[in-house]
Protein backbone atom coordinates (compact mmCIF):
# COMPACT_ATOMS: atom_id res chain seq x y z
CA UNK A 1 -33.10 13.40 -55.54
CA UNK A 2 -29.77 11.59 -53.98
CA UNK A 3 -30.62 9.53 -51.19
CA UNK A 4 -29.93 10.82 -47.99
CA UNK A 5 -26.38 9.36 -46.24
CA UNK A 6 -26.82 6.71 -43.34
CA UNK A 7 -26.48 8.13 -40.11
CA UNK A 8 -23.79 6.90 -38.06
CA UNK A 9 -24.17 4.24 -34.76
CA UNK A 10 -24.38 5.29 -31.49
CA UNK A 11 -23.82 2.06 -30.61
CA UNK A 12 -20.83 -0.20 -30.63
CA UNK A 13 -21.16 -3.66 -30.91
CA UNK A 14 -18.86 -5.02 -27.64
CA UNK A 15 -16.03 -6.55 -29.01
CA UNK A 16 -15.18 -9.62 -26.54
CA UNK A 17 -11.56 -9.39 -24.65
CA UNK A 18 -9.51 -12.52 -24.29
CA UNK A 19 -6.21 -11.26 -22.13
CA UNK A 20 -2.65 -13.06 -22.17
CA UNK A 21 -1.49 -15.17 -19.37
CA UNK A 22 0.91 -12.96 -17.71
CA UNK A 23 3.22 -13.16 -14.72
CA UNK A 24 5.47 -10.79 -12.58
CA UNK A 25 5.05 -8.64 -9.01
CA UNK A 26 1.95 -7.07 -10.37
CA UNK A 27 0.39 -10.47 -11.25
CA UNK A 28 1.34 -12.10 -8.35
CA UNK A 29 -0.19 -9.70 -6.02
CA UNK A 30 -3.83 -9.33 -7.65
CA UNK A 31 -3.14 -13.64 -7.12
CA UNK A 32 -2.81 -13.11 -3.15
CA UNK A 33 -5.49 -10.14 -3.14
CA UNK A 34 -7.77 -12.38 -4.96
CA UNK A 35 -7.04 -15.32 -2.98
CA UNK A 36 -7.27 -13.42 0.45
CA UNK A 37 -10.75 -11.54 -0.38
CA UNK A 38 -12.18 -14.69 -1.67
CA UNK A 39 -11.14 -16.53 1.58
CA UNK A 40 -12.56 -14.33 3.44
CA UNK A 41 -16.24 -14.17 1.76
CA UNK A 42 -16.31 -17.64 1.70
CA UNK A 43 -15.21 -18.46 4.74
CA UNK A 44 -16.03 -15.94 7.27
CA UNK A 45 -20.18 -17.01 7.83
CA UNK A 46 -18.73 -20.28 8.97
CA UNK A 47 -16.58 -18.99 11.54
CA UNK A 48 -17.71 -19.63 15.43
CA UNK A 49 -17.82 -16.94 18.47
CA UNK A 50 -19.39 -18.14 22.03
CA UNK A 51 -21.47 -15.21 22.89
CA UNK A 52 -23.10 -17.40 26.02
CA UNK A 53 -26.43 -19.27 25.91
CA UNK A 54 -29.46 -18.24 23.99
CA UNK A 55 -27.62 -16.06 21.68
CA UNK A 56 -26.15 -17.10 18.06
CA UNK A 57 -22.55 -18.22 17.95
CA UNK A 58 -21.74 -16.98 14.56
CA UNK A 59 -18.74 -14.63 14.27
CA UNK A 60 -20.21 -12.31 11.68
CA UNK A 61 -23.92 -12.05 11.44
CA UNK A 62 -26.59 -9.65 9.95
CA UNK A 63 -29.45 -10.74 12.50
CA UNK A 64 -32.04 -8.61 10.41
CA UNK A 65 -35.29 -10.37 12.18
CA UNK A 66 -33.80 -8.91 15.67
CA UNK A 67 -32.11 -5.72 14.33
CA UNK A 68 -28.76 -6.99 15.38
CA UNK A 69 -25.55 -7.18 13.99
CA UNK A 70 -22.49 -9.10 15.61
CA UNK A 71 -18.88 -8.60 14.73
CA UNK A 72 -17.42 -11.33 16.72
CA UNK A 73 -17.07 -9.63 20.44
CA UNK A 74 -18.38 -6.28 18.90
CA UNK A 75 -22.75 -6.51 19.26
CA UNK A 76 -24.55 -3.66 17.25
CA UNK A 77 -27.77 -2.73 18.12
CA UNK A 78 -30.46 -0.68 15.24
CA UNK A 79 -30.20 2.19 17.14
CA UNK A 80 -26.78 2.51 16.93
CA UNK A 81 -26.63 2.38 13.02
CA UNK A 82 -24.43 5.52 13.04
CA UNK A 83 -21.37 2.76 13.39
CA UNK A 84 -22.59 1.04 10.20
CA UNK A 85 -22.85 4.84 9.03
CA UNK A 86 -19.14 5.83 10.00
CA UNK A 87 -17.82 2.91 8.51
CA UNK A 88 -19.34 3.59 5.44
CA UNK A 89 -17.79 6.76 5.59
CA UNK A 90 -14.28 5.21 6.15
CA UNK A 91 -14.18 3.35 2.93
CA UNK A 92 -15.13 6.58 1.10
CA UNK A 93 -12.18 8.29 2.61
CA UNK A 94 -10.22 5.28 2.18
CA UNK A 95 -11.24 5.25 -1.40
CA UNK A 96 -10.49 8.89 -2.05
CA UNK A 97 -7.08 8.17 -0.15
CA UNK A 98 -5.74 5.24 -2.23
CA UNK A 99 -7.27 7.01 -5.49
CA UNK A 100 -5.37 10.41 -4.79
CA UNK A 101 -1.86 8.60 -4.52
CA UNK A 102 -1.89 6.04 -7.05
CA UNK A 103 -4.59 6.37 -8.90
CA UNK A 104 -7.55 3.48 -9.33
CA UNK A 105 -5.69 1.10 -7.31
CA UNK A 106 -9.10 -0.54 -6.10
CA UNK A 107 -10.65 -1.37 -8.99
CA UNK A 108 -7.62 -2.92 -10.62
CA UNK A 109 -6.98 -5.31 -7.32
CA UNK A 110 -9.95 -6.02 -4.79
CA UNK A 111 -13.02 -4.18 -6.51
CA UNK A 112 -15.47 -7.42 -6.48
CA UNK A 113 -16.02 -7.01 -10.33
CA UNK A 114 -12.34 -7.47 -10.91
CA UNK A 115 -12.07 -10.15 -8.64
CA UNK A 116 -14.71 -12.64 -9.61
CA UNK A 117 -13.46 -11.42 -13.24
CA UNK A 118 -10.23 -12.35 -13.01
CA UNK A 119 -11.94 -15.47 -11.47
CA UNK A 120 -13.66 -16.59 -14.32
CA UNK A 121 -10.92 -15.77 -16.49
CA UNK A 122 -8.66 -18.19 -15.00
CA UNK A 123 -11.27 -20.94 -15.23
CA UNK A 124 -11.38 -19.67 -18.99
CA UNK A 125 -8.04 -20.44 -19.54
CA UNK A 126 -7.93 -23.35 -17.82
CA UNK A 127 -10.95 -24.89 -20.19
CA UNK A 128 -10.18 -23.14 -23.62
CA UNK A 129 -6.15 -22.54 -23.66
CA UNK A 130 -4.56 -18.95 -23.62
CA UNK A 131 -5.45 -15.62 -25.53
CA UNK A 132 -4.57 -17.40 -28.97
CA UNK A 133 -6.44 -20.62 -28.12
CA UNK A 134 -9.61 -18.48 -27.47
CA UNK A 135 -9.52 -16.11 -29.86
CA UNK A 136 -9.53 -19.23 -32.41
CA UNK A 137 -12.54 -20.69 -30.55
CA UNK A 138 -14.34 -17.64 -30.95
CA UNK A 139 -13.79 -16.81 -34.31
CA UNK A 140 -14.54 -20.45 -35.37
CA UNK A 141 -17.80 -20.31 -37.50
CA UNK A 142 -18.45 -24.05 -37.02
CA UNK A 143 -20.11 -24.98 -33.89
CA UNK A 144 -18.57 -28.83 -33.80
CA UNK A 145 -18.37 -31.24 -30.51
CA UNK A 146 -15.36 -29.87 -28.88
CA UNK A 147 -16.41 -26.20 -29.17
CA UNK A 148 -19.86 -27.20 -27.64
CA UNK A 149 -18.12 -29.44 -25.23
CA UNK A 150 -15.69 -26.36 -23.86
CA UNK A 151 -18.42 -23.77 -23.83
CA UNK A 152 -20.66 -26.28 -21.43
CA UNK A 153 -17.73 -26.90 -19.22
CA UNK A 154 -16.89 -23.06 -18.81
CA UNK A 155 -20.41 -22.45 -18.41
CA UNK A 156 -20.99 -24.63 -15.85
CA UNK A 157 -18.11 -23.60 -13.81
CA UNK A 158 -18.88 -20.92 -13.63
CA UNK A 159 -22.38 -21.22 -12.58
CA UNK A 160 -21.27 -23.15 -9.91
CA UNK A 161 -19.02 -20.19 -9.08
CA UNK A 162 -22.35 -17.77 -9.00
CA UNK A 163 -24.00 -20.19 -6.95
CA UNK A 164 -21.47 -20.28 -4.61
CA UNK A 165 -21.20 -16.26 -4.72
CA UNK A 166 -25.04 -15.98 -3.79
CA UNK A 167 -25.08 -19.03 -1.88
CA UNK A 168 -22.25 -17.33 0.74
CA UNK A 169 -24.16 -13.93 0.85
CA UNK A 170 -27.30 -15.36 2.26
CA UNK A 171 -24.85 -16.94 4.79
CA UNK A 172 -24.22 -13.52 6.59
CA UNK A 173 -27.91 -12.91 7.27
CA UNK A 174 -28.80 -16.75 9.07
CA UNK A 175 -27.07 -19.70 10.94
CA UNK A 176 -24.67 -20.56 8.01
CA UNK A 177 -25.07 -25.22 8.91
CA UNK A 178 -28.43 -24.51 9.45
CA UNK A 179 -29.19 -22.20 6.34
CA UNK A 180 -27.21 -24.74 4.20
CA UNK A 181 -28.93 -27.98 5.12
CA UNK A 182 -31.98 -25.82 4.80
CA UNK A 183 -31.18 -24.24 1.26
CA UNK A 184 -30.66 -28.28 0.24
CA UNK A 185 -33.92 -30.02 1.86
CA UNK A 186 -36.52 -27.16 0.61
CA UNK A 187 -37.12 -25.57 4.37
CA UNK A 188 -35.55 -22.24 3.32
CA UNK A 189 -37.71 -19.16 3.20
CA UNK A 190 -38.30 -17.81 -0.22
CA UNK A 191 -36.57 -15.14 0.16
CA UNK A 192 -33.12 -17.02 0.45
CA UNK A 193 -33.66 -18.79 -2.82
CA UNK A 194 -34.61 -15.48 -4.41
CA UNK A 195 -31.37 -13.65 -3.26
CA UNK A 196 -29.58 -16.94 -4.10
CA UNK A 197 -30.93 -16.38 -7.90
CA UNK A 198 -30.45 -13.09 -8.15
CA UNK A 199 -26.83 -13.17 -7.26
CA UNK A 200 -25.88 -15.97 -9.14
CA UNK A 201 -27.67 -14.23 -12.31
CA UNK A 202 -25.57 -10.80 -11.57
CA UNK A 203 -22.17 -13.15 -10.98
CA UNK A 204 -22.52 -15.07 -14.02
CA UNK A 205 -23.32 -12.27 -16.31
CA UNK A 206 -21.16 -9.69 -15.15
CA UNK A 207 -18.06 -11.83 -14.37
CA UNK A 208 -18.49 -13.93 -17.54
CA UNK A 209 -19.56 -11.85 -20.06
CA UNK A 210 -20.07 -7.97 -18.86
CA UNK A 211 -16.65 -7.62 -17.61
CA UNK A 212 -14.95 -4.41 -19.06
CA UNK A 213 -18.63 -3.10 -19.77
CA UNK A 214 -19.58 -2.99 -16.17
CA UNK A 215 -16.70 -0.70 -15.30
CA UNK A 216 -16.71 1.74 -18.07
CA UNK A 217 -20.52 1.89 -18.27
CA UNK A 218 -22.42 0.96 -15.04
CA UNK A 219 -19.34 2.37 -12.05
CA UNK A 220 -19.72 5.88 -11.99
CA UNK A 221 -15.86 6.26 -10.79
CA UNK A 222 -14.31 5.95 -13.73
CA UNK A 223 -16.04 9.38 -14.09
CA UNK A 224 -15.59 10.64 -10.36
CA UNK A 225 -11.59 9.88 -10.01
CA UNK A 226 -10.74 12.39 -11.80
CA UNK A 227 -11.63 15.15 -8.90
CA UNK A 228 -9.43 12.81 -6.22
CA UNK A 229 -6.22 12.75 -8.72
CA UNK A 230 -4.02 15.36 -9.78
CA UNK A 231 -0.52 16.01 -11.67
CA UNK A 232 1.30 14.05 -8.48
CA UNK A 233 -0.52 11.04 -8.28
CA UNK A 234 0.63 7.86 -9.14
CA UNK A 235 -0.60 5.43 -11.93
CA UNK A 236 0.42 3.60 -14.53
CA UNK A 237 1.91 5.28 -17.76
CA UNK A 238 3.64 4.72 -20.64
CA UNK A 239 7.36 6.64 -20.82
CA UNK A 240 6.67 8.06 -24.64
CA UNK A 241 9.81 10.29 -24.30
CA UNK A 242 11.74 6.64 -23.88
CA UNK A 243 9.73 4.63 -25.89
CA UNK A 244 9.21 6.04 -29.35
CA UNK A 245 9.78 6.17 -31.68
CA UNK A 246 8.68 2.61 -32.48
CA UNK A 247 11.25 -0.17 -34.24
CA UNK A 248 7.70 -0.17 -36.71
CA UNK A 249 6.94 3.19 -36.89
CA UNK A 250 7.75 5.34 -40.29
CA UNK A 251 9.52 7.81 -37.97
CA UNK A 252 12.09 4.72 -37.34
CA UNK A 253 13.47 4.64 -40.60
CA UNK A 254 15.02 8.14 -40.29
CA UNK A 255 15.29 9.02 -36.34
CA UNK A 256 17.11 6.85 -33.84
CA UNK A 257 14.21 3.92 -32.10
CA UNK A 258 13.54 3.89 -28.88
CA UNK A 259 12.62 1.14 -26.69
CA UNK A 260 9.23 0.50 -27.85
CA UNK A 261 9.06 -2.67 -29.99
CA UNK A 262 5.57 -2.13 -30.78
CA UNK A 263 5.15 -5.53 -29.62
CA UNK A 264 1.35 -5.36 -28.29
CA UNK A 265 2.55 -6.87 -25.26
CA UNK A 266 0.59 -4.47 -22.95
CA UNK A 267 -2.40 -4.33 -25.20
CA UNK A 268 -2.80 -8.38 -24.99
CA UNK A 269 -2.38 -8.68 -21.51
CA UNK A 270 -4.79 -5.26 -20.46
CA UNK A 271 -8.61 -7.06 -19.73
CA UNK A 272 -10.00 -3.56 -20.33
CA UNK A 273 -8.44 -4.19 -23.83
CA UNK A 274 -6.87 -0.38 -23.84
CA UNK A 275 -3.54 0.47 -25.46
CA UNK A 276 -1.61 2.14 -22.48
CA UNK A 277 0.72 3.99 -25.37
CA UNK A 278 -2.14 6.05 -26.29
CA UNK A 279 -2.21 7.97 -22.77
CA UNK A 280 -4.46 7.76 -19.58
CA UNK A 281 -7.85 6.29 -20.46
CA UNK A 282 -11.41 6.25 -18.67
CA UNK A 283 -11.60 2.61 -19.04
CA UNK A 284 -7.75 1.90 -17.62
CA UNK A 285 -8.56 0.77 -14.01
CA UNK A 286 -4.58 0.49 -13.12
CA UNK A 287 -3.99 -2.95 -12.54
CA UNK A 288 -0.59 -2.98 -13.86
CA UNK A 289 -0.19 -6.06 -15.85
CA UNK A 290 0.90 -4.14 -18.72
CA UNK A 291 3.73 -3.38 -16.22
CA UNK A 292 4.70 -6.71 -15.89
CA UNK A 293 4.16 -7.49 -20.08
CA UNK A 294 6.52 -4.76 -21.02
CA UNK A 295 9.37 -5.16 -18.45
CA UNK A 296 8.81 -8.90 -19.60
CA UNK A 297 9.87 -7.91 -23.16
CA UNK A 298 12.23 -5.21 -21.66
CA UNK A 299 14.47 -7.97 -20.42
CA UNK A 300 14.06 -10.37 -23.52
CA UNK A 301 15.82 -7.50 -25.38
CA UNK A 302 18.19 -5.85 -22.84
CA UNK A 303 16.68 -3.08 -22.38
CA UNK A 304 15.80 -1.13 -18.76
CA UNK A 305 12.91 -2.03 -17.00
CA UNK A 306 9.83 0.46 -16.67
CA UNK A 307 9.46 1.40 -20.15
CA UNK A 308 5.55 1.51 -18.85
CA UNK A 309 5.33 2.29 -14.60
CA UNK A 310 3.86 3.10 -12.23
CA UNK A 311 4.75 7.24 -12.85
CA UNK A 312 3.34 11.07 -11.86
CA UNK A 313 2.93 13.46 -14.70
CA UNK A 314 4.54 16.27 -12.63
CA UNK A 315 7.91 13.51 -13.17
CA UNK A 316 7.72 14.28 -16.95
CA UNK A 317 9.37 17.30 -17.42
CA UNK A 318 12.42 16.05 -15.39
CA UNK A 319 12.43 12.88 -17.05
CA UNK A 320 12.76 14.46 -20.30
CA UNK A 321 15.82 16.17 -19.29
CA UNK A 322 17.28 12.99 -18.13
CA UNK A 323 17.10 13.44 -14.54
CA UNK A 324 15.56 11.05 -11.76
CA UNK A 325 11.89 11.12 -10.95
CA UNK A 326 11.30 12.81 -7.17
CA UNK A 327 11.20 9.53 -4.68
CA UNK A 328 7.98 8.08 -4.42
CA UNK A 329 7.05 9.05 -0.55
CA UNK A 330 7.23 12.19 -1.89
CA UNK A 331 3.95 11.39 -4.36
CA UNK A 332 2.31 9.56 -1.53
CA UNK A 333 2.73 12.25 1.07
CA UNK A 334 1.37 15.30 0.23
CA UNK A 335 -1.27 17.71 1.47
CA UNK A 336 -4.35 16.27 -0.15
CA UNK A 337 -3.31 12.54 1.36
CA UNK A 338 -2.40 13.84 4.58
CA UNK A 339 -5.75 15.15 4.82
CA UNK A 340 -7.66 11.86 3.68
CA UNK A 341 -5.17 10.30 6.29
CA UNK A 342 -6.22 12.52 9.44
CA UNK A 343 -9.81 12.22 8.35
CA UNK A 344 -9.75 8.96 7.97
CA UNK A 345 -8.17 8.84 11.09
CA UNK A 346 -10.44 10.91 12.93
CA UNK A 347 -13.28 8.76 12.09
CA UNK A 348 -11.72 5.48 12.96
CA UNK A 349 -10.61 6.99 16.45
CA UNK A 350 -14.31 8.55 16.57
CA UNK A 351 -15.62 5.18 16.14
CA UNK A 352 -13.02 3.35 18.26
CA UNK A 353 -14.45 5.91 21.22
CA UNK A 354 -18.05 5.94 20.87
CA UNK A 355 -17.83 1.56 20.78
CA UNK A 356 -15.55 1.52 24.38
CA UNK A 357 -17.64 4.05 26.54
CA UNK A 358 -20.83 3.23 25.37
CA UNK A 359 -22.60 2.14 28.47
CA UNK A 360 -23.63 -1.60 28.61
CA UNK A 361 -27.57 -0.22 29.98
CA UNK A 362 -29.74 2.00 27.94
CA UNK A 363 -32.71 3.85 28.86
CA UNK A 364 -35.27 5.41 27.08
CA UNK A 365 -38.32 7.62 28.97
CA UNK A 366 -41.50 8.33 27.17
CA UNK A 367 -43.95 10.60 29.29
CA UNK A 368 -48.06 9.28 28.77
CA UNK A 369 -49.39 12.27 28.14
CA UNK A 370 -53.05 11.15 27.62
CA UNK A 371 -53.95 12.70 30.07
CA UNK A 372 -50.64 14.66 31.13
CA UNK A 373 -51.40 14.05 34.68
CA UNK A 374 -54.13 12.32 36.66
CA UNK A 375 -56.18 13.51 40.10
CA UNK A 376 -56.22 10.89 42.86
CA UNK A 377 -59.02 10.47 45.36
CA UNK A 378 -56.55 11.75 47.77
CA UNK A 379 -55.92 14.52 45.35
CA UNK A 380 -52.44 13.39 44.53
CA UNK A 381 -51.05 13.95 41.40
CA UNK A 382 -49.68 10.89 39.21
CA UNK A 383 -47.54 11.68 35.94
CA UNK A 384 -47.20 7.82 33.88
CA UNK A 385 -43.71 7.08 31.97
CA UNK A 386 -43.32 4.01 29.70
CA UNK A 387 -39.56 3.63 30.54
CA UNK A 388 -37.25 1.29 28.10
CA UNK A 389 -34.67 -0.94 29.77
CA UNK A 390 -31.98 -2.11 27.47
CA UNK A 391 -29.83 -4.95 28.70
CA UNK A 392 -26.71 -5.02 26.89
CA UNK A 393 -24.90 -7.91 29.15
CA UNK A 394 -24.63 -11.62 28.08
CA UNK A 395 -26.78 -12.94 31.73
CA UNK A 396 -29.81 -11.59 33.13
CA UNK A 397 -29.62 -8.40 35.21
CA UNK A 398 -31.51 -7.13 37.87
CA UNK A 399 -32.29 -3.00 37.26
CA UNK A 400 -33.33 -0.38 40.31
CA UNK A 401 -35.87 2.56 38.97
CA UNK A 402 -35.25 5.53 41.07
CA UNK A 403 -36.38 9.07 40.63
CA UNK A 404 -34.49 12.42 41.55
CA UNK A 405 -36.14 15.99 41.75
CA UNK A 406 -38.49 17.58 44.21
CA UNK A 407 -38.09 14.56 47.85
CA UNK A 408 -41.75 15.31 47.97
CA UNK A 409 -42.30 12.70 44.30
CA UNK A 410 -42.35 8.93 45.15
CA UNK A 411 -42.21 6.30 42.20
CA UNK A 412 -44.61 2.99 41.49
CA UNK A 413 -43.73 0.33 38.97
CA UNK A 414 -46.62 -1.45 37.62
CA UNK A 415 -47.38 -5.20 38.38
CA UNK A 416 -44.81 -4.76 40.95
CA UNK A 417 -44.66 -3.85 44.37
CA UNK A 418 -40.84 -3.31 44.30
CA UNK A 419 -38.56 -0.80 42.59
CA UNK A 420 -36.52 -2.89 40.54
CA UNK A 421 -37.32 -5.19 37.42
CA UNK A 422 -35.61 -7.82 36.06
CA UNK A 423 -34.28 -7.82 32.30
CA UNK A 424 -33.35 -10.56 30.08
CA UNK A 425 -29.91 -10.97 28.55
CA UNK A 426 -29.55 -8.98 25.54
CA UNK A 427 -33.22 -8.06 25.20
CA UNK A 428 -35.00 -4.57 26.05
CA UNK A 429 -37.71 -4.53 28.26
CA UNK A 430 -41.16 -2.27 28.34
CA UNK A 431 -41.76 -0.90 31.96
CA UNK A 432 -44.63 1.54 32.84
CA UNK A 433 -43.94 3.64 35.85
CA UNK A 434 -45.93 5.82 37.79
CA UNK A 435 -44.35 9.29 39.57
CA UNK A 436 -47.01 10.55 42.13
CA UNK A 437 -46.84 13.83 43.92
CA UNK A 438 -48.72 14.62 46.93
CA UNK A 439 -51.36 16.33 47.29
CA UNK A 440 -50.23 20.72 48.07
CA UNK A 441 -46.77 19.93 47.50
CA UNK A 442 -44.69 22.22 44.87
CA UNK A 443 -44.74 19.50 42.29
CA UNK A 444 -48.35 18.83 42.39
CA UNK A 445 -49.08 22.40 42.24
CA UNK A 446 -46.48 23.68 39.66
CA UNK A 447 -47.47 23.67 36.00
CA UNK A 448 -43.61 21.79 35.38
CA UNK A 449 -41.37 20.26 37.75
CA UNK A 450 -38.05 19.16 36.31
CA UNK A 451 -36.88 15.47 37.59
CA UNK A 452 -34.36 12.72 36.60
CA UNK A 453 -34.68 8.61 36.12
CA UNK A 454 -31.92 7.06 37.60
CA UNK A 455 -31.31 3.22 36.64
CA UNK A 456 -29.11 1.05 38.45
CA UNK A 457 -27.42 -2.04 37.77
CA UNK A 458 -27.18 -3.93 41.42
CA UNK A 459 -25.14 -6.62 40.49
CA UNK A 460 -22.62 -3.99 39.59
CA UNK A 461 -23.55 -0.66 40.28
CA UNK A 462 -23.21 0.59 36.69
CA UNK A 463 -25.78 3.23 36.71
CA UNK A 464 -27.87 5.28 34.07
CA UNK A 465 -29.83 8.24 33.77
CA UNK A 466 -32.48 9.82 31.45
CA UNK A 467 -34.00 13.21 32.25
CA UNK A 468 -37.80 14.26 31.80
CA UNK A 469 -40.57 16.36 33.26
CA UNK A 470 -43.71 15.96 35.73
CA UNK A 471 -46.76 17.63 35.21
CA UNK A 472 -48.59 19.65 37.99
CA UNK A 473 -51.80 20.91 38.16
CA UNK A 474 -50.42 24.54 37.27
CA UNK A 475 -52.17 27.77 37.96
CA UNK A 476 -55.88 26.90 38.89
């Protein structure tokens, strides 16, 4: 009986990535990108905004133990989530927009895994040497001093990347000073120092040694892109009609070359460790530097630039023939990004509405209807509302309750003997109020009576309403 034949892997042992330095446009603008979106996580908990006394003075801030979120002179309340919501909504239309007209443009420049990636690949090459310095690192079998010595130093800077990454998330959600002395002395809830250590876990593993593996495995876009692109959108490409065949290709020896040196170029410099030449890839997230490797060598050997670009497929056939690609506004302005556009648009201007007319009161009216109405010994009829003031101003304000309907209905606050209550600034208040008909009049004796709370503002005269219902007696 011949044994039976070993059954292939499902499972590929990851095969670690160790890219060339590079340098070019391409290069030089994932530097700014990275350098701008790192500023601005870093530094934006620590900016200042005067919002007046007794309220925090921290530009951005996630104030989840009041259900309040500030965007320096912009102050959202948890009832109005549906900003939070349309915003979210913008990014996915954003996302769909950039994606349809040049193709995965946000993961290859400000996606947070390729940021903090290219991150702690710089620090890499700054402790171990280039792609060949590495490579001979790693595929040293003897673990001796200096290789111990460069792993520790990598490793720790980068854990004190991580704990910088989780230390400035936990900023947006407290007082950053006094979270940070806290963090240091012990006082910090538990909850900081877990968040903290889960962060810097999830930055040092995925930005150190994930990488790649995160995007091809654990994003679902690389799988989801495909539905925003089609035959006009813009990525990177290699030209195969200019480039092969290859000075080292068998084809060579009898056909004229092309411009391909088959120099690997691309392939060293790619941290998804792809080979552009062998066509559009799942795990190619478009970040160009294979651009700027190949027009690199291009020049080195006097050949054109843009042997691998920034191209549409729809361009090939013209190419081919020798003629010029259609101009590039004509990739980036089509029906399917004109839509994104306008919706986009839409939304933003939707948003941009709702936050300038909201009113700066809010009322809320809840009839008691345990019992629905109650008899008086005078054989009035009293209807009770629990009626929600919501101050939106930075100083105390001064509200008047009034009621419209049948003139026969008066209104009582309770605890006061006035018609007006005072609210705090930027705080809701609780007020029960009592709507009393007398006794034979058409409210008392209707089954419904339809009336209207009017709140004023009597420093200004702003003025709010809410509409409800009193409850009569009804058909006896």
């Amino acid at each position: 009986m011949s044994d039976q034949a070993t059954p292939p892997s499902l499972y590929a042992a990851r095969e670690p990535i160790f890219p060339r330095r590079v340098s070019g446009p391409f290069r030089n603008l994932k530097w700014i990108i990275l350098i701008v979106t790192l500023g601005i996580y870093y530094v934006v908990p620590w900016l200042r905004w005067d919002r007046g006394p007794d309220l925090p003075n921290q530009a951005v801030l996630l104030d989840l133990a009041n259900r309040r979120f500030y965007f320096f002179w912009i102050d959202i309340w948890s009832h109005e989530f549906y900003f939070v919501a349309g915003l979210l909504i913008m990014a996915g239309l954003g996302l769909f927009l950039f994606t349809s007209a040049l193709g995965r443009v946000w993961c290859g420049y400000a996606c947070p895994q390729t940021v903090w990636t290219d991150l702690f690949i710089l620090v890499e090459r700054w402790v171990e040497g280039d792609r060949n310095a590495r490579l001979r690192l790693h595929r040293q079998e003897k673990t001796d001093f200096r290789k111990v010595r460069l792993r520790l130093t990598k490793w720790t800077l980068w854990l004190l990347i991580s704990v910088a990454t989780g230390g400035a998330w936990v900023f947006y959600f407290a007082d950053a000073p006094t979270l940070f002395v806290d963090l240091f002395t012990g006082q910090a809830a538990a909850v900081a120092y877990i968040t903290v250590a889960i962060l810097t876990a999830t930055t040092f593993g995925f930005g150190g040694f994930a990488r790649e593996q995160i995007c091809i495995y654990a994003c679902p876009w690389p799988r989801i892109q495909a539905a925003m692109m089609d035959e006009d959108t813009l990525t990177v490409a290699y030209r195969e009609w200019r480039g092969e065949p290859r000075k080292h290709s068998e084809e060579a020896k009898s056909e004229p070359m092309g411009d391909c040196i088959d120099c690997m170029a691309c392939v060293n410099v790619c941290p998804m460790g792809i080979d552009i030449r062998d066509g559009q890839q799942l795990e190619c997230i478009t970040c160009a530097l294979c651009i700027d490797a190949c027009d690199d060598v291009m020049e080195r050997i006097g050949k054109p630039r843009g042997l691998i670009d920034y191209i549409a497929l729809s361009d090939e056939k013209l190419e081919r023939a020798g003629n010029k690609p259609r101009a590039i506004w004509k990739h980036i302005f089509r029906p399917r990004t004109l839509l994104y556009t306008a919706l986009w648009g839409g939304v933003g201007v939707a948003l941009m509405v709702a936050l300038f007319i909201r009113a700066d009161i809010e009322v809320t009216v809840a009839p008691v209807r345990n019992p629905t109405f109650v008899t008086m010994s005078d054989g009035s009829i009293r209807n009770t509302y629990d009626i929600r003031l919501r101050n939106k101003n930075n100083d105390e304000r001064l509200f008047r309750i009034a009621v419209q309907g049948d003139p026969a209905v008066r209104i009582q606050l309770e605890g006061t003997p006035y018609a007006s209550v005072s609210v705090a600034a930027d705080a809701s208040h609780l007020q029960r109020v009592y709507v009393i008909a007398p006794p034979n009049s058409s409210p008392a004796e209707a089954e419904r009576t339809d009336i209207r709370f009017w709140i004023e503002d009597l420093s200004n005269g702003d003025r709010a309403y809410k509409d409800s219902s009193f409850t009569g007696k009804g058909q006896q």
